[in-house]
C-alpha atoms as a PDB file:
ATOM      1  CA  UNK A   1     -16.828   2.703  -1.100  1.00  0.00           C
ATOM      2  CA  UNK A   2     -14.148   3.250  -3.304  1.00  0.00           C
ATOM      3  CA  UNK A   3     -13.751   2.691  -6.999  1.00  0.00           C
ATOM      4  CA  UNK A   4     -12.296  -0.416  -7.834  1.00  0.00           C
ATOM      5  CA  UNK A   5      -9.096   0.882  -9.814  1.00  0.00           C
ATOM      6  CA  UNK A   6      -8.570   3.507  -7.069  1.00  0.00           C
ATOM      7  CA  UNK A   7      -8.306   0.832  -4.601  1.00  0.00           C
ATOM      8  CA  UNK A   8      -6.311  -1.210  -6.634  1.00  0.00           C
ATOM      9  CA  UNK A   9      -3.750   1.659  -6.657  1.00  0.00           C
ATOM     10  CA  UNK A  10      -3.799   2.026  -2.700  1.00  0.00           C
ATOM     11  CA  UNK A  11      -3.453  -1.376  -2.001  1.00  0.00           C
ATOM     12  CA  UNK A  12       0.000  -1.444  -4.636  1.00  0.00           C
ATOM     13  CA  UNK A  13       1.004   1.515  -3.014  1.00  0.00           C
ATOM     14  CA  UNK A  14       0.454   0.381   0.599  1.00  0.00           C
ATOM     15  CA  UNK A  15       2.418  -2.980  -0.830  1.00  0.00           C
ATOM     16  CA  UNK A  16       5.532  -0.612  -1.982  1.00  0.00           C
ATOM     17  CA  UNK A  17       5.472   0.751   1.368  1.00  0.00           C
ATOM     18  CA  UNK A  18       5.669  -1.830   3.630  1.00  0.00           C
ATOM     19  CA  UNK A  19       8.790  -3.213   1.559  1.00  0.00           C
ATOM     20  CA  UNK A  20      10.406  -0.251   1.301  1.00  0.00           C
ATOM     21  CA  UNK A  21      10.188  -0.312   5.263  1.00  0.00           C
ATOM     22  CA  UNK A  22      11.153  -3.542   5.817  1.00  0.00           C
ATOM     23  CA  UNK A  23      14.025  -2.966   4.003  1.00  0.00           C
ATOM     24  CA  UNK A  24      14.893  -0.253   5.770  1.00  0.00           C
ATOM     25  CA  UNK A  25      13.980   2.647   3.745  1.00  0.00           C
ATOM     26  CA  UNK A  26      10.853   4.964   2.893  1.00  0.00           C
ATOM     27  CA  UNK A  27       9.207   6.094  -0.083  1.00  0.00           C
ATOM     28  CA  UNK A  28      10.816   9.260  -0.047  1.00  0.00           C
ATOM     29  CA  UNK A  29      13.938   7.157  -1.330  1.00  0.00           C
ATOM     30  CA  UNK A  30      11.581   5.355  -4.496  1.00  0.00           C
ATOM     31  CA  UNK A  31      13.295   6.463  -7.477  1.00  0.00           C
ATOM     32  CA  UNK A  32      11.792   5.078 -10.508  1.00  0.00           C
ATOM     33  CA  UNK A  33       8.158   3.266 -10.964  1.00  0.00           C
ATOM     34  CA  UNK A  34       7.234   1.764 -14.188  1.00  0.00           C
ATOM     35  CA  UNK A  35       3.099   1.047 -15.026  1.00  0.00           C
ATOM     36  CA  UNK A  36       1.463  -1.400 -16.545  1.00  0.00           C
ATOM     37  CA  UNK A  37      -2.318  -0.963 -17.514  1.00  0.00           C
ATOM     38  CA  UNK A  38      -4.800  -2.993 -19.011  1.00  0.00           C
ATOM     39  CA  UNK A  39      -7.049   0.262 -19.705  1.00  0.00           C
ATOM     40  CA  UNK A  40      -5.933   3.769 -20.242  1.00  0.00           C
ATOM     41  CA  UNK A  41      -9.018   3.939 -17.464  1.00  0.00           C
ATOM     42  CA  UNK A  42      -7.164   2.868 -14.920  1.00  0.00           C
ATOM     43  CA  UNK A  43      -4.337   5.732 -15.370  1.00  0.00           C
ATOM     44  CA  UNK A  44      -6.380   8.750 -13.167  1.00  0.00           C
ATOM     45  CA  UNK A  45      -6.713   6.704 -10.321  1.00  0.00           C
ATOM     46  CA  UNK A  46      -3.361   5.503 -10.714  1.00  0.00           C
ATOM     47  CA  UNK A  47      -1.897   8.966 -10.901  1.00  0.00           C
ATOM     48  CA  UNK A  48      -4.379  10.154  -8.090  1.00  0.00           C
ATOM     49  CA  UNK A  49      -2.819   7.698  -5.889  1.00  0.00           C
ATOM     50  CA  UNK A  50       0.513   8.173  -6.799  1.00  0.00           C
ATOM     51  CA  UNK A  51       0.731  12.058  -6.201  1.00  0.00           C
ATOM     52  CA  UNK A  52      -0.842  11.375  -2.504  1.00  0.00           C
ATOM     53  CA  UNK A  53       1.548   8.748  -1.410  1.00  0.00           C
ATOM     54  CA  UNK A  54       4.029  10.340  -2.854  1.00  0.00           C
ATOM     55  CA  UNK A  55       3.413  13.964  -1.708  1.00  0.00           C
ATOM     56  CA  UNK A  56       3.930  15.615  -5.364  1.00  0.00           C
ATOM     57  CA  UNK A  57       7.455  14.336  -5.738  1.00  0.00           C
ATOM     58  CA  UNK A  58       7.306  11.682  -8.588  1.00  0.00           C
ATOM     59  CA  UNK A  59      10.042   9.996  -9.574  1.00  0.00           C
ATOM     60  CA  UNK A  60      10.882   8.998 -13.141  1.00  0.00           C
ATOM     61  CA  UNK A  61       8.514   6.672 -14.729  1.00  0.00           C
ATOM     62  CA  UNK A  62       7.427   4.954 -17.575  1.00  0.00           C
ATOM     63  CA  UNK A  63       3.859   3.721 -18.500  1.00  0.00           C
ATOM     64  CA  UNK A  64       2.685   0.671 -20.735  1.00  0.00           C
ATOM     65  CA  UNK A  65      -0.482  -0.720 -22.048  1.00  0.00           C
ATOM     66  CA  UNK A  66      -0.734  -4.209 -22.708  1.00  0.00           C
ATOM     67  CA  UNK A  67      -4.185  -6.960 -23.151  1.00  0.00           C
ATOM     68  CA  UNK A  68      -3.736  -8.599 -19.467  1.00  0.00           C
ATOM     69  CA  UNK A  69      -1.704  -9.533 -16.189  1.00  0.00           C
ATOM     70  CA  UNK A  70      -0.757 -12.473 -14.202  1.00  0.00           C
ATOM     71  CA  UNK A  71      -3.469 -11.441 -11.396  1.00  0.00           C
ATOM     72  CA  UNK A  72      -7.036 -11.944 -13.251  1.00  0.00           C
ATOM     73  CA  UNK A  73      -8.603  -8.923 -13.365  1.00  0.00           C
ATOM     74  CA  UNK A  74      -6.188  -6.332 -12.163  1.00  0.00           C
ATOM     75  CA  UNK A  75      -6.030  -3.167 -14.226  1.00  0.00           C
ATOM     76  CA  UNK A  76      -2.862  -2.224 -13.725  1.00  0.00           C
ATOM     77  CA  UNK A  77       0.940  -3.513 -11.759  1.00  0.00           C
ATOM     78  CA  UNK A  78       3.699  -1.505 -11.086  1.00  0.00           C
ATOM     79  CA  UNK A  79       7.288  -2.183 -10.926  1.00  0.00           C
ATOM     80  CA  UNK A  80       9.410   0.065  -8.217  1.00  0.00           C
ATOM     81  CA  UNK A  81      12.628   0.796  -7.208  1.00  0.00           C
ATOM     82  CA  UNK A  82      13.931   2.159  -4.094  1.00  0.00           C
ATOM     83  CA  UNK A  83      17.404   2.814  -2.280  1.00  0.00           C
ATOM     84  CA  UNK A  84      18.437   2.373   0.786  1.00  0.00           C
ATOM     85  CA  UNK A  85      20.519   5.604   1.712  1.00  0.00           C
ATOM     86  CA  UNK A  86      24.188   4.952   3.058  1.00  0.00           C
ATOM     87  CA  UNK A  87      25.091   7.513   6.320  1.00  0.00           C
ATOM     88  CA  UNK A  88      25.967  10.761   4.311  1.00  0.00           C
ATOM     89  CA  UNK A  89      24.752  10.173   0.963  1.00  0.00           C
ATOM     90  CA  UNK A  90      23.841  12.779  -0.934  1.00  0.00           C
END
């Protein structure tokens, strides 16, 4: 199936979406992300991810390596932050 880190990524990014819908909002409106990785590994298959969800347009970002995470044995966690567009905001 798929690689492990790649699936990782889906399954954050599938995460990200369904809050961003439940709040009422879509990932077009995700305006920052900031990565955390284990392994510099994991960063393709993060970025591979990213780009498809995200259709190309990638908001700003910053990436970190650090030794672990609270989930044993994930590579890598992302922090995101979204808006919720007001009627004619711009």
């Amino acid at each position: 199936g798929v690689p492990k880190r790649e699936k990782e990524a889906l399954r954050i990014f599938e995460n990200i979406d369904a809050v961003l819908r439940a709040a009422g909002t879509d990932r077009t409106n995700l305006v920052r992300t900031d990565q955390y990785y284990t392994t510099v590994q994991a960063v393709p298959p993060y970025q591979q991810v990213r780009r498809q969800f995200l259709a190309g347009r990638i908001p700003p970002s910053t990436s970190i390596a650090q030794q672990g995470l609270l989930l044993p044995g994930a590579d890598m966690n992302i922090q995101a932050l979204g808006i919720v567009p007001v009627p004619d905001w711009r």
